[in-house]
Protein backbone atom coordinates (compact mmCIF):
# COMPACT_ATOMS: atom_id res chain seq x y z
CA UNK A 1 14.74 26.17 12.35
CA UNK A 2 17.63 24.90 10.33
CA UNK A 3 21.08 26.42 10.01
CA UNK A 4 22.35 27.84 6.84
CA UNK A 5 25.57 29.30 5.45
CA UNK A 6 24.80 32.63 3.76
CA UNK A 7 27.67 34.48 1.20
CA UNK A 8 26.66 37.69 -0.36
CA UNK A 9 22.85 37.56 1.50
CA UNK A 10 22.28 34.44 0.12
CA UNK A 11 21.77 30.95 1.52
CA UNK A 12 25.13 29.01 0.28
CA UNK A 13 24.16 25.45 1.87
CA UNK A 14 21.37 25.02 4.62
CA UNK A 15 22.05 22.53 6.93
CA UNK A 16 18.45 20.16 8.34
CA UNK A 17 20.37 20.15 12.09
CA UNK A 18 23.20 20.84 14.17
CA UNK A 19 26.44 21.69 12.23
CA UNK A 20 28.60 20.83 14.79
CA UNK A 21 27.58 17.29 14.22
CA UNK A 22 27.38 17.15 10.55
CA UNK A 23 30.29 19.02 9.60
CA UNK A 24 34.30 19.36 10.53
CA UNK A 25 34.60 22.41 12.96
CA UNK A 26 36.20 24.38 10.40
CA UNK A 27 33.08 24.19 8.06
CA UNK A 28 30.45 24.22 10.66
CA UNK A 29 31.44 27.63 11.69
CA UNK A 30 30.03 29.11 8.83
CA UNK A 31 26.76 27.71 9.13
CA UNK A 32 25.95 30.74 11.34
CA UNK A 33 22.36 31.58 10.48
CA UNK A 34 19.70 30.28 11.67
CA UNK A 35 16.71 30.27 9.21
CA UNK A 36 12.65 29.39 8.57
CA UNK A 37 12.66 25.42 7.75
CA UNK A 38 11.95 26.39 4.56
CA UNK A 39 14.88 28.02 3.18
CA UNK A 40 16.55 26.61 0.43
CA UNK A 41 20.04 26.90 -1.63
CA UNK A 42 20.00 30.56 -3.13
CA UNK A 43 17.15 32.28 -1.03
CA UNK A 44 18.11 35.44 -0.14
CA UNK A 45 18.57 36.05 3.70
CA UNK A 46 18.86 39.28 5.37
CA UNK A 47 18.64 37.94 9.01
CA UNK A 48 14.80 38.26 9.54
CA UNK A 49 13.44 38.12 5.75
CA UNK A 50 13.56 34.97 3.49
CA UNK A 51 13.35 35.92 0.05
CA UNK A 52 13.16 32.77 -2.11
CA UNK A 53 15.13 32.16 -5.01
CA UNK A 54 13.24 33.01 -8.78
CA UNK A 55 12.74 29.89 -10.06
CA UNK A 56 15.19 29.01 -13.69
CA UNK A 57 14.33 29.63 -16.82
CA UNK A 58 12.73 26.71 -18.35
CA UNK A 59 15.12 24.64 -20.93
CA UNK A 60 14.29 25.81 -24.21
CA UNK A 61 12.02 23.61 -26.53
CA UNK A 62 13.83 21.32 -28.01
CA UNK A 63 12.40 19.06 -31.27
CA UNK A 64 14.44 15.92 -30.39
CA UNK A 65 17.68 15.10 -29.63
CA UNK A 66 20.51 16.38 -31.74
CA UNK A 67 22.83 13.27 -31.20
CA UNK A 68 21.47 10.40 -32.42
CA UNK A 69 22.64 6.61 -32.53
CA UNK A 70 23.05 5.64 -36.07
CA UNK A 71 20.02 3.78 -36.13
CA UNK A 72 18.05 6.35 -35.51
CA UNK A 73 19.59 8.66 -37.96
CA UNK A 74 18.80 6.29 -40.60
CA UNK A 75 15.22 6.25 -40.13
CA UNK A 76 14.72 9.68 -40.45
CA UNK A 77 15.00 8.61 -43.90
CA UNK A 78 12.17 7.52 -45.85
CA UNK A 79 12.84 3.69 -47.09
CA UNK A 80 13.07 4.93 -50.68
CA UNK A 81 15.63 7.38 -49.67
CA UNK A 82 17.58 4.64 -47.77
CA UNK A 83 17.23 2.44 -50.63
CA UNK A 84 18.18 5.13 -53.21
CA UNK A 85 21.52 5.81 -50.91
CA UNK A 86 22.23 2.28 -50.17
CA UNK A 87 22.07 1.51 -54.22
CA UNK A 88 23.99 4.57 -55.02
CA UNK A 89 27.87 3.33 -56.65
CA UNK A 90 28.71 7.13 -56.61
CA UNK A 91 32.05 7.43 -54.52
CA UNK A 92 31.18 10.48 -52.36
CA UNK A 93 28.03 8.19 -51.09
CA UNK A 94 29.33 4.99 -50.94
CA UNK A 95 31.95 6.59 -48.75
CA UNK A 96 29.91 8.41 -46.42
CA UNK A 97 27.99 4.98 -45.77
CA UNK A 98 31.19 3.10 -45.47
CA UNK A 99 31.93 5.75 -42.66
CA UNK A 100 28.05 5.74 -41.06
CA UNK A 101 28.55 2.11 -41.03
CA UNK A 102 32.09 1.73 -39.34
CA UNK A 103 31.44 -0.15 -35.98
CA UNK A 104 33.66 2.65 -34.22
CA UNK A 105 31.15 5.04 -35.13
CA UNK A 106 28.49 4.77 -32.90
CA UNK A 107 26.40 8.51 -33.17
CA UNK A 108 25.52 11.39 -35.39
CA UNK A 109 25.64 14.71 -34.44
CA UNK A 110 23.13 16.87 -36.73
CA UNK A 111 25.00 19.81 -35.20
CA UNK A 112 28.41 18.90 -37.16
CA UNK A 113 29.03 20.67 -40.29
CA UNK A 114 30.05 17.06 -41.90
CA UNK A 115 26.35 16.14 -41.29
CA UNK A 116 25.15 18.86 -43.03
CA UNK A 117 27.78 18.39 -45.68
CA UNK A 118 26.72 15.03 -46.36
CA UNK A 119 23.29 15.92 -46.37
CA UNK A 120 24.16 18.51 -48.60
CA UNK A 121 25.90 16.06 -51.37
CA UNK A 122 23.12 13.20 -50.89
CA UNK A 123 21.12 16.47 -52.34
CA UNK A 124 23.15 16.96 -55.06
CA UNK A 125 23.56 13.81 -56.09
CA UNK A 126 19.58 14.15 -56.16
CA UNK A 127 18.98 11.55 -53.40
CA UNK A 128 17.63 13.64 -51.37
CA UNK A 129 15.10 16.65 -51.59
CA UNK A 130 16.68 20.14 -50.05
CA UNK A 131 13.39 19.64 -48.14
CA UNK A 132 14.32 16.50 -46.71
CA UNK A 133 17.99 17.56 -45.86
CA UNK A 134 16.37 20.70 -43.80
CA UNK A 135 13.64 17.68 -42.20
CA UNK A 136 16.31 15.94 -41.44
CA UNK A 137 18.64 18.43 -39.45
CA UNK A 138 15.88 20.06 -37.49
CA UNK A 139 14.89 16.21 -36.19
């Protein structure tokens, strides 16, 4: 049997042995339960039943990361669409790439608005498909 500190008819901590040898007086004196040895943090206790805990939602699916190094931002480009940008003497473009290139600038977010704003102008200055700029942001 192991010990277990229970709040609200649940199992706060569980404790493998004695209390009063793992824990300051103070904080082994609510370790007053003893429990099955297979209680866990979160089962529900009412003294004789053990009710475990349900077990968490799974993470929702994710495609990929949404913060990427810069690196990997560029090659979700195609290499005509790098070489397109990278050619490009527009100011808007050469700008962005000035900033994507700044050593002190080490990760894209696809979440920020800026992103998707400079997504948005690579796709009006036709160097990039709408289709692409969606690709790209759901990466």
């Amino acid at each position: 049997m192991k010990y277990a500190w229970i709040e609200n008819g649940h199992i706060r901590d569980v404790c493998p042995g004695d209390p009063a040898s793992s824990y300051t007086p103070d904080i082994a004196a609510h370790y007053t339960a003893q429990v099955p040895d297979t209680a866990k943090n979160g089962d529900a206790w009412d003294g004789t039943t053990l009710t475990p805990a349900p077990a968490p939602a799974p993470a929702p699916a994710s495609a990929g990361p949404r913060e990427l190094s810069r690196v990997q931002f560029l090659l979700l480009f195609t290499p005509a669409e790098r070489i397109a940008i990278r050619a490009s003497t527009d100011p808007g473009v050469v700008d962005w790439m000035l900033i994507l290139n700044d050593p002190q600038f080490d990760s894209v977010d696809l979440r920020d608005p800026a992103c998707s704003a400079a997504l948005a102008y690579l796709v009006s200055k036709s160097l990039l498909t709408a289709d692409r700029r969606t690709a790209i942001l759901a990466a």
